[in-house]
Protein backbone atom coordinates (compact mmCIF):
# COMPACT_ATOMS: atom_id res chain seq x y z
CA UNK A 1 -18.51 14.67 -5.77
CA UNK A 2 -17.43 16.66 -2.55
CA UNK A 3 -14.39 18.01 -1.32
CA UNK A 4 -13.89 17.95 2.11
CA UNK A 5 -11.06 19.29 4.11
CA UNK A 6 -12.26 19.26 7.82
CA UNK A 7 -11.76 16.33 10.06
CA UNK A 8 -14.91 17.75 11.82
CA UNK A 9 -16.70 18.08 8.87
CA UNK A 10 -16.17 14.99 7.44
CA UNK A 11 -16.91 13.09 10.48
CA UNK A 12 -20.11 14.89 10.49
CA UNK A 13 -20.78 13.83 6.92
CA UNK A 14 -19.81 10.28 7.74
CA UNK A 15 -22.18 10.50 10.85
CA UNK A 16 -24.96 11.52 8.81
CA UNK A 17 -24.83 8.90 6.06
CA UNK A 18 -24.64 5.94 8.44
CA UNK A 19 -27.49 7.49 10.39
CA UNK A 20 -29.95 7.26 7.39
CA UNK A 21 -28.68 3.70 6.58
CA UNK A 22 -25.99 3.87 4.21
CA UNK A 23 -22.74 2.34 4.28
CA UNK A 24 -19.24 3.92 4.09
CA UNK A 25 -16.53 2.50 2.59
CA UNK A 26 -12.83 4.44 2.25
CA UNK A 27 -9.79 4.46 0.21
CA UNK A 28 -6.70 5.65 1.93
CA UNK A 29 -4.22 7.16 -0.89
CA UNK A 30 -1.27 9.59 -0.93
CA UNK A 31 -2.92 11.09 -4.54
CA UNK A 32 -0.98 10.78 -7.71
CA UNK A 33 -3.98 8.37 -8.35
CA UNK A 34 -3.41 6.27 -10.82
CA UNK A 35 -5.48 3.18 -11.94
CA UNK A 36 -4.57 0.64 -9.25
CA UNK A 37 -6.23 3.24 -6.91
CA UNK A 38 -9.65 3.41 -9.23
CA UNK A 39 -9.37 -0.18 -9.01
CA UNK A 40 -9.80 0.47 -5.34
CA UNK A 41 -12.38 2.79 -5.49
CA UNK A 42 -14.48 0.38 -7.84
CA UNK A 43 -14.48 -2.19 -5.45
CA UNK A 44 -16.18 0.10 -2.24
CA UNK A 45 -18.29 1.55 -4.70
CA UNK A 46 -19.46 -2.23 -5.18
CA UNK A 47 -19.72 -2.97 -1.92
CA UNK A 48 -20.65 -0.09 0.03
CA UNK A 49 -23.82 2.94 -0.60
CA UNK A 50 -21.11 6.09 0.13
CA UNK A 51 -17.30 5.97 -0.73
CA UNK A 52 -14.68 8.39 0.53
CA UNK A 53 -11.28 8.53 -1.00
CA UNK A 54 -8.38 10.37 1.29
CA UNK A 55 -5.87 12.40 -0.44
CA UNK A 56 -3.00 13.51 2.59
CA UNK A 57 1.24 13.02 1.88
CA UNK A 58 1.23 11.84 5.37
CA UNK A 59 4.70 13.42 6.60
CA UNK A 60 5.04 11.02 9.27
CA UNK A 61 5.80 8.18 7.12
CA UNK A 62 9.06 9.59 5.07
CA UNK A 63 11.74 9.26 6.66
CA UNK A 64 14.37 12.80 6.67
CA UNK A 65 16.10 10.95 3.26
CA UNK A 66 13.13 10.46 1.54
CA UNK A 67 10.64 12.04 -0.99
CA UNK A 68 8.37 14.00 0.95
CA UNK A 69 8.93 17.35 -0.87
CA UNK A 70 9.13 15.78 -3.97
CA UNK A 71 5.99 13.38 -4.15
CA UNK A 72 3.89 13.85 -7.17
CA UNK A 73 0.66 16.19 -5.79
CA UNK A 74 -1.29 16.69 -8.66
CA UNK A 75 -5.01 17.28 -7.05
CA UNK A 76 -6.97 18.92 -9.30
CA UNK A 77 -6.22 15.82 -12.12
CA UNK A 78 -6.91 13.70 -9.07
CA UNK A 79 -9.98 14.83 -8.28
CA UNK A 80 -11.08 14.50 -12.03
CA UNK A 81 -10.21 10.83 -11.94
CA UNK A 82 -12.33 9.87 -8.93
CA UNK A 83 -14.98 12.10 -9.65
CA UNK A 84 -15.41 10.05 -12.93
CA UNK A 85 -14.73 6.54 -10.99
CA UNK A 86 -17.77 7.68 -9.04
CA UNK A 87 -16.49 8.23 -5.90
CA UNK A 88 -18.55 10.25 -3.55
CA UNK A 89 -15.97 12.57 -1.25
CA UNK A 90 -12.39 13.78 -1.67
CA UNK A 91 -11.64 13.75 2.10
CA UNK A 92 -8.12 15.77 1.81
CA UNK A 93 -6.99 17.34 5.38
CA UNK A 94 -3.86 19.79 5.94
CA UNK A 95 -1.10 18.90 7.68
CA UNK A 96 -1.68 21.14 10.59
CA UNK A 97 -5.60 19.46 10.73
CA UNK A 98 -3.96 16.16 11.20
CA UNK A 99 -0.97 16.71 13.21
CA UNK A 100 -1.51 20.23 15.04
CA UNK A 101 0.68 21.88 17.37
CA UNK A 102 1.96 19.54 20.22
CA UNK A 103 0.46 16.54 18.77
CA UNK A 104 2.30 13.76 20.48
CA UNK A 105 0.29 10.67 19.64
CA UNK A 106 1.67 7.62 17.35
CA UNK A 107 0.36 4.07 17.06
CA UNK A 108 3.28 1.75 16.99
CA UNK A 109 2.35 -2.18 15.65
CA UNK A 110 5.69 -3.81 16.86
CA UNK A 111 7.66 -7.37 15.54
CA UNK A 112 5.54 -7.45 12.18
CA UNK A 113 7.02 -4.20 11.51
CA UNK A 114 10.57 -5.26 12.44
CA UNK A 115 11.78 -6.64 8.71
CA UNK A 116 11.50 -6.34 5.16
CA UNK A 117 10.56 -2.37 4.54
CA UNK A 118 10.50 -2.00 8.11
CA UNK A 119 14.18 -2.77 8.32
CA UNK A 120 15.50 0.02 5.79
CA UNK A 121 12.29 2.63 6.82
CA UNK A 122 12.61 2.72 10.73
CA UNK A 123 9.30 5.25 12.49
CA UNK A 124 7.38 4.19 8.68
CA UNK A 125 4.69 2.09 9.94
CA UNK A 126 4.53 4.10 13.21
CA UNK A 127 3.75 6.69 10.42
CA UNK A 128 1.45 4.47 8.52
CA UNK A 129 -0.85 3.45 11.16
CA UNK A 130 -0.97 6.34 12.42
CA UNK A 131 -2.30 8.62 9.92
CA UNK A 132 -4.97 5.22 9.29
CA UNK A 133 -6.11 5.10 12.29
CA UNK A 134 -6.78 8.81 12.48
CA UNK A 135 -8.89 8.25 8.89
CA UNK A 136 -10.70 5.61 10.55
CA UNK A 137 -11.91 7.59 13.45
CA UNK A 138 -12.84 10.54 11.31
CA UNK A 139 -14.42 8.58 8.54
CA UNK A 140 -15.54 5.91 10.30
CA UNK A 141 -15.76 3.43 7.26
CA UNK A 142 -17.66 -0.42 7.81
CA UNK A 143 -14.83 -1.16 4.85
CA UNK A 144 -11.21 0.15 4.03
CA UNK A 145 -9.10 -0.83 0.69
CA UNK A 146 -6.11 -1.40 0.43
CA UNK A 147 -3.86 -2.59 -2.32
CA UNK A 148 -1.79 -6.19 -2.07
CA UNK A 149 1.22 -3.89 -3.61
CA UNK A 150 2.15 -2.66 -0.12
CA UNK A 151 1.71 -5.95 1.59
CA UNK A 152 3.22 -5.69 4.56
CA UNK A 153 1.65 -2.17 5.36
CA UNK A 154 -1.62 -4.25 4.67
CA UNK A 155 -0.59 -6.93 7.06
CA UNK A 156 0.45 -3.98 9.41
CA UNK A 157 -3.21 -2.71 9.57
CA UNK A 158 -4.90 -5.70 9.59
CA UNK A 159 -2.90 -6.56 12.87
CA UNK A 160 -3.49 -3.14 14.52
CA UNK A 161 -7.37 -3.98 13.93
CA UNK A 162 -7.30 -7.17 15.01
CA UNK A 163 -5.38 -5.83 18.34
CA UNK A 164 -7.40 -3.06 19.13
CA UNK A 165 -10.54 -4.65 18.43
CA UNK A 166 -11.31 -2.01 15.48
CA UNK A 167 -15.17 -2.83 13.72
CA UNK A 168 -13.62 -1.84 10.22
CA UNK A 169 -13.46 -4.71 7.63
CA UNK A 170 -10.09 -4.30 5.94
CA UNK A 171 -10.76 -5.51 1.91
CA UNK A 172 -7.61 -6.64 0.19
CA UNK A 173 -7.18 -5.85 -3.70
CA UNK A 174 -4.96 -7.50 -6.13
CA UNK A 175 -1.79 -6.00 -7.41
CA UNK A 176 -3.14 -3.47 -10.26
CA UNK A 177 -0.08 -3.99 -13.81
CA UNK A 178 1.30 -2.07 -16.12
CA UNK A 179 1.22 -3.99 -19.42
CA UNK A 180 4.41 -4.91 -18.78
CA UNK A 181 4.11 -6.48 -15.45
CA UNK A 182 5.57 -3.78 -13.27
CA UNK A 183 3.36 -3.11 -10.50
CA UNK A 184 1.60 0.48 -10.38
CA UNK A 185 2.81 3.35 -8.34
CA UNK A 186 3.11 6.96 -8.10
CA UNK A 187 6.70 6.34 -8.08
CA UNK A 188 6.77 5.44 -11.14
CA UNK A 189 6.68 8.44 -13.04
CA UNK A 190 10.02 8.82 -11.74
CA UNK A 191 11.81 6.05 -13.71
CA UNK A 192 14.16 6.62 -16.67
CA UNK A 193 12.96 5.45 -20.05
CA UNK A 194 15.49 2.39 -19.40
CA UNK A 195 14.29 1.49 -16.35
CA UNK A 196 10.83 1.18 -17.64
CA UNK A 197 12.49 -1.14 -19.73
CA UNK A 198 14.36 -3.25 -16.85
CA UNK A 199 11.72 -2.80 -14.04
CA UNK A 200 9.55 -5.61 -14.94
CA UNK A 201 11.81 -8.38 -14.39
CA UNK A 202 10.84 -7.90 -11.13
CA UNK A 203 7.52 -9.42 -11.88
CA UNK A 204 8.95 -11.97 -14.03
CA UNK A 205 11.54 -12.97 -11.38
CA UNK A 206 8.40 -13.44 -9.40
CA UNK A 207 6.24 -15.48 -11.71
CA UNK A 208 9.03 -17.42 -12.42
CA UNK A 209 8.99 -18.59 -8.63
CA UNK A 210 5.75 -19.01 -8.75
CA UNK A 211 5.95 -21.65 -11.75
CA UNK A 212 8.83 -23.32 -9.56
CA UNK A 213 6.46 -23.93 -6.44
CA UNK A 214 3.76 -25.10 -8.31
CA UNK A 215 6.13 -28.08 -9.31
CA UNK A 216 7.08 -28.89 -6.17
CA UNK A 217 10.16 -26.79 -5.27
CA UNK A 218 8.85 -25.50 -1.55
CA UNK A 219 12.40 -24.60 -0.63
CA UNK A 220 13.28 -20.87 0.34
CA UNK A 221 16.53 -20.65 -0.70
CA UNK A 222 15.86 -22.26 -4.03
CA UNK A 223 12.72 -19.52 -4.48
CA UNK A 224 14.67 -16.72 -3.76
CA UNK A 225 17.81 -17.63 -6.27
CA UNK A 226 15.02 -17.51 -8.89
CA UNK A 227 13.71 -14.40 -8.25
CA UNK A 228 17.41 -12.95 -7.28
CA UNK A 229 18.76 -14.07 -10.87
CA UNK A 230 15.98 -12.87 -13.15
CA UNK A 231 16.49 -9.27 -11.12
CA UNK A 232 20.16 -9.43 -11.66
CA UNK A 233 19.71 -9.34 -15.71
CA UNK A 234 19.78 -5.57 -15.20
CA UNK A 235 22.36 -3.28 -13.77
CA UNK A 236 19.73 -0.81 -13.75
CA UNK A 237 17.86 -2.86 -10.55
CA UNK A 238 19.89 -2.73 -7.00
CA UNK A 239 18.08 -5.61 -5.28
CA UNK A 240 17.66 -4.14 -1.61
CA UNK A 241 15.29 -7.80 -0.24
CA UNK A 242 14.16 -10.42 -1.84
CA UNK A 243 12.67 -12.68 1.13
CA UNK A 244 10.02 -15.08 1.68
CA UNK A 245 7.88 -14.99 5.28
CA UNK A 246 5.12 -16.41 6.57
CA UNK A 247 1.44 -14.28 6.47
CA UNK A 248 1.35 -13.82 10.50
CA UNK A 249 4.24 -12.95 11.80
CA UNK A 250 6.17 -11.64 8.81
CA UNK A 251 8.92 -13.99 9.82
CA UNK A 252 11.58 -15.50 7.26
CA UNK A 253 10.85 -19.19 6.59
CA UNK A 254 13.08 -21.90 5.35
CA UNK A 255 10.67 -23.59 3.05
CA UNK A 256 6.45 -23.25 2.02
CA UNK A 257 3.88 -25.35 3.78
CA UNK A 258 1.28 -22.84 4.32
CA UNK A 259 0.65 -19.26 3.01
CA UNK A 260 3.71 -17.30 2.00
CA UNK A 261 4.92 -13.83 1.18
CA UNK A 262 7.62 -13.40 -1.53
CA UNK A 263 8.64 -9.57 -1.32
CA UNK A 264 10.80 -7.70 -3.22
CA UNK A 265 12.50 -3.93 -3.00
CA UNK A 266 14.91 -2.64 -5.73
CA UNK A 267 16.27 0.70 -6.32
CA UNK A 268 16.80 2.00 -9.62
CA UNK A 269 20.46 2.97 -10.04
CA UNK A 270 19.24 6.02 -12.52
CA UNK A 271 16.41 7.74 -10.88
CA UNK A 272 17.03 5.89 -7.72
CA UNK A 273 13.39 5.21 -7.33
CA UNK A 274 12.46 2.13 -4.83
CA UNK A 275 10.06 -0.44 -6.03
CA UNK A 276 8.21 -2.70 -4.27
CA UNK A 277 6.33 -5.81 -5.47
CA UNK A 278 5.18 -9.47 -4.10
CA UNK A 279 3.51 -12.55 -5.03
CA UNK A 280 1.61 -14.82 -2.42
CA UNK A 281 1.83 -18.47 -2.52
CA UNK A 282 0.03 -21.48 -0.81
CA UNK A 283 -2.59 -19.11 0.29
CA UNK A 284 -3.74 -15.55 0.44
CA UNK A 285 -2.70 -12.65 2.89
């Protein structure tokens, strides 16, 4: 496995590859890899002959509040894990390579970005795709993977694409579990011993609105008091959304007759650690 810091470089190596006939495939991350990302990885390295996985804390996405300094940056253990999962280049660029001096370019997706994370993390997507679009011009991958955890951000990209005409195929992934049914993260190494314990009725309030469509109930409001009461077990989980939107427009919708997003964000009242998680229903994103 390589290591490559350069933009340059690793455009060159990108170049190079697709030249001789091979295909690229990429894995955006923020490191702290854990195995939803190898999860990730093992799907390019199915589907395409070179795979690059990104490791950049993209500052443009944390808001002044937020974790920035604090994010988990363990490389070197990083490195170990793809490098066993097969992958083919570490593309991890500095800040300054990414966003030198007088940079003053952003790519802004507007409306989709408007609710649910977008709402409570205003300039976050402009961060998001952003620093993706930049990966895609320097990598120039025929495939991108991304997980389902971060659904909107995936719906986010796959709009920017369609809009600006992009030749990158964006590949979807399922939610990667803990045993318990909490969804992985690199956040999570940040809960409490008792939120361990509480955070999966997250996933249980969704399953349990899950059961409730499939016999019949199609009703938003009725959904969303399912999912609302399992959370509300635990004083440890400070529901900050639970809301159910349509797959296009990220819109709120009064009841299911076509593909739906049920999203949820909680804070953990110990660690204060947000958590994100969703369930589709009626279709697929």
């Amino acid at each position: 496995m390589k290591i490559v810091r350069s933009p340059v470089e690793m455009k060159k190596l990108s170049m190079t590859m697709q030249r001789s006939g091979s295909s690229v495939g990429l894995v955006p991350t923020m490191g702290a890899l854990h195995k939803g990302h190898i999860s990730l990885l093992d799907r390019i390295n199915d589907t395409c002959d070179f795979s690059v996985m990104s490791i950049f804390v993209n500052p443009v996405q944390f808001g002044p509040k937020e974790d920035f300094q604090k994010y988990p940056r363990p490389f070197d253990a990083d490195c170990e894990l793809a490098e066993k999962a097969g992958c083919d280049v570490i593309f991890a660029p500095s800040k300054e390579d990414m966003y030198p001096e007088n940079y003053c370019t952003y790519v802004n997706v507007e409306d989709i970005t408007d609710g649910l994370c977008g709402a409570s993390r205003p300039g976050h997507f402009r961060g998001v795709t952003t620093v993706v679009l930049k990966f895609f011009n320097i990598v120039m991958p025929q495939i991108a993977c991304f997980g389902q955890k971060d659904a909107q951000q995936v719906l986010v990209i796959k709009r920017m694409v369609h809009d600006l005409n992009m030749s990158v195929t964006i590949d979807v992934a399922p939610i990667f579990r803990e045993e318990s049914g909490l969804a992985m993260s690199s956040r999570n190494v940040y809960l409490s011993d008792a939120e361990r314990v509480a955070a999966p009725l997250i996933y249980k309030g969704l399953t349990d609105a899950v059961t409730q469509y499939n016999n019949g109930v199609i009703k938003t409001d009725t959904l969303i008091n399912v999912v609302t009461t399992v959370i509300g077990q635990s004083p440890l989980l400070e529901i900050e959304y639970v809301e159910l939107v349509d797959t296009l427009k990220i819109k709120p919708v009064t009841s299911v007759t076509s593909a739906a997003l049920i999203a949820v964000a909680c804070r953990t009242k110990e660690s204060r650690t947000r958590l994100i998680d969703n369930i589709v229903i009626g279709g697929t994103l």
